[in-house]
Protein backbone atom coordinates (compact mmCIF):
# COMPACT_ATOMS: atom_id res chain seq x y z
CA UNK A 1 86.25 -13.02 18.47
CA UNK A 2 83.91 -10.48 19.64
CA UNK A 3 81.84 -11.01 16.26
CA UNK A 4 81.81 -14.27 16.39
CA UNK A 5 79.64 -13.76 19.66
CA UNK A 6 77.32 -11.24 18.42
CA UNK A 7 77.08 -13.98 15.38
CA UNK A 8 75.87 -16.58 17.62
CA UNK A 9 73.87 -15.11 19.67
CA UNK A 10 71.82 -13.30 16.66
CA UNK A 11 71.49 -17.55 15.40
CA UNK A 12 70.77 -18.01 19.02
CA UNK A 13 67.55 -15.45 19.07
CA UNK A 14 66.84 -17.22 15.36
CA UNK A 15 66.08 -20.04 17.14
CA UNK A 16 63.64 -19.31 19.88
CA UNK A 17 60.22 -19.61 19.25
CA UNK A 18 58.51 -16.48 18.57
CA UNK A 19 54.64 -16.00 19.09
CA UNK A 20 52.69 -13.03 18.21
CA UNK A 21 51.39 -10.11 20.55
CA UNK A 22 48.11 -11.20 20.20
CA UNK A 23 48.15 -14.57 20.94
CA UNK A 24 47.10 -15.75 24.23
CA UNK A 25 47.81 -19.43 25.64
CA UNK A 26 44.39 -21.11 25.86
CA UNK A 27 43.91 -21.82 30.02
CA UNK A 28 40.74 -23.88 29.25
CA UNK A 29 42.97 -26.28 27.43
CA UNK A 30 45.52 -26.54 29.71
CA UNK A 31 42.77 -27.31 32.48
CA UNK A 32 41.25 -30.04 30.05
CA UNK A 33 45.14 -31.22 29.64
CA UNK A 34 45.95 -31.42 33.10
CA UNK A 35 42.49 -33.60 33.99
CA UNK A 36 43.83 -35.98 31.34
CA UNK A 37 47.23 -36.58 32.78
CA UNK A 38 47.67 -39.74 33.83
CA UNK A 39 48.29 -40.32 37.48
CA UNK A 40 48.90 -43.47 39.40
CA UNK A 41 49.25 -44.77 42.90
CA UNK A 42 50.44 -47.32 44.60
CA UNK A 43 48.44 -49.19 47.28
CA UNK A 44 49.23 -52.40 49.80
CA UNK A 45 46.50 -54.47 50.02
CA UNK A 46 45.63 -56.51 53.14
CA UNK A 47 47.42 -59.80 54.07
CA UNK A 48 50.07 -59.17 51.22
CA UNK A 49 53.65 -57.61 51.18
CA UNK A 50 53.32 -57.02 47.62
CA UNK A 51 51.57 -53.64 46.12
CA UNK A 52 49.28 -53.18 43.38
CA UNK A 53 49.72 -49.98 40.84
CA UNK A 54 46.16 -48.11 40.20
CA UNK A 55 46.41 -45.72 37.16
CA UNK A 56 43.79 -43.55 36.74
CA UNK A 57 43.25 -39.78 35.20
CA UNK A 58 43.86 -36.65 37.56
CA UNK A 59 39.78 -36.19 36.71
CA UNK A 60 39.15 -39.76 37.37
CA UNK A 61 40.80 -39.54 41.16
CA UNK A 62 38.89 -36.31 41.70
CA UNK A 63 36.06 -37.83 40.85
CA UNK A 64 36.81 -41.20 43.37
CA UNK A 65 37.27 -38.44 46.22
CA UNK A 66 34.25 -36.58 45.85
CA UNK A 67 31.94 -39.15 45.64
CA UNK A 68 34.07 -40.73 48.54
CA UNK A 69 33.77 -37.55 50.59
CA UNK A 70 29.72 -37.89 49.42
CA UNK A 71 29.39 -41.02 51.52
CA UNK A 72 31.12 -40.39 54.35
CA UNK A 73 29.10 -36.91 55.04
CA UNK A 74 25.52 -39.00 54.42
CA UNK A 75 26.93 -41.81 56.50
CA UNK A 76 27.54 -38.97 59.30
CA UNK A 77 24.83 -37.12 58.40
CA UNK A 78 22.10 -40.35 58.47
CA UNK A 79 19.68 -40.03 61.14
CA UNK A 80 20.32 -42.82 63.84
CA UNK A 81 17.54 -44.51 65.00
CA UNK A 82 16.84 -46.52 68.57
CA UNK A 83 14.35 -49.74 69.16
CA UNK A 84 13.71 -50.01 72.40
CA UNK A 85 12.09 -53.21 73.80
CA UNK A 86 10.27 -53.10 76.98
């Protein structure tokens, strides 16, 4: 019994991948992979019950917020100016 164990268990380590010492996982591709993934949202629009799916990269909806966040600060940040009529 007890070698019957040791015999699966030395099929067992067979099995798992092995990768060598000097092989490191690339991070700039995982970054590039994770920009790519897929990501969608679901949004009501006004006088409807019903909601519409938007599917868009992770990179794409960064994007969308930045230039979002862009307009807001040089709506805030737009001098205001007053006409005063006498």
């Amino acid at each position: 019994m007890r070698g019957i164990h040791l015999l699966s268990l030395a099929a067992a380590s067979l099995l798992l991948p092995v990768t060598p010492a000097f092989a490191s996982p690339s991070t700039d591709k995982a970054a590039v992979d994770a920009k790519d993934k897929m990501v969608c949202k679901r949004t009501q629009r006004t006088g409807t019950r019903f909601y519409s799916q938007i599917c868009k990269t992770a990179g794409q909806w960064e994007a969308l917020e930045e230039e979002q966040k862009r307009n807001a600060r040089e709506l805030i940040d737009r001098p205001q100016i007053e006409i005063r009529r006498e």
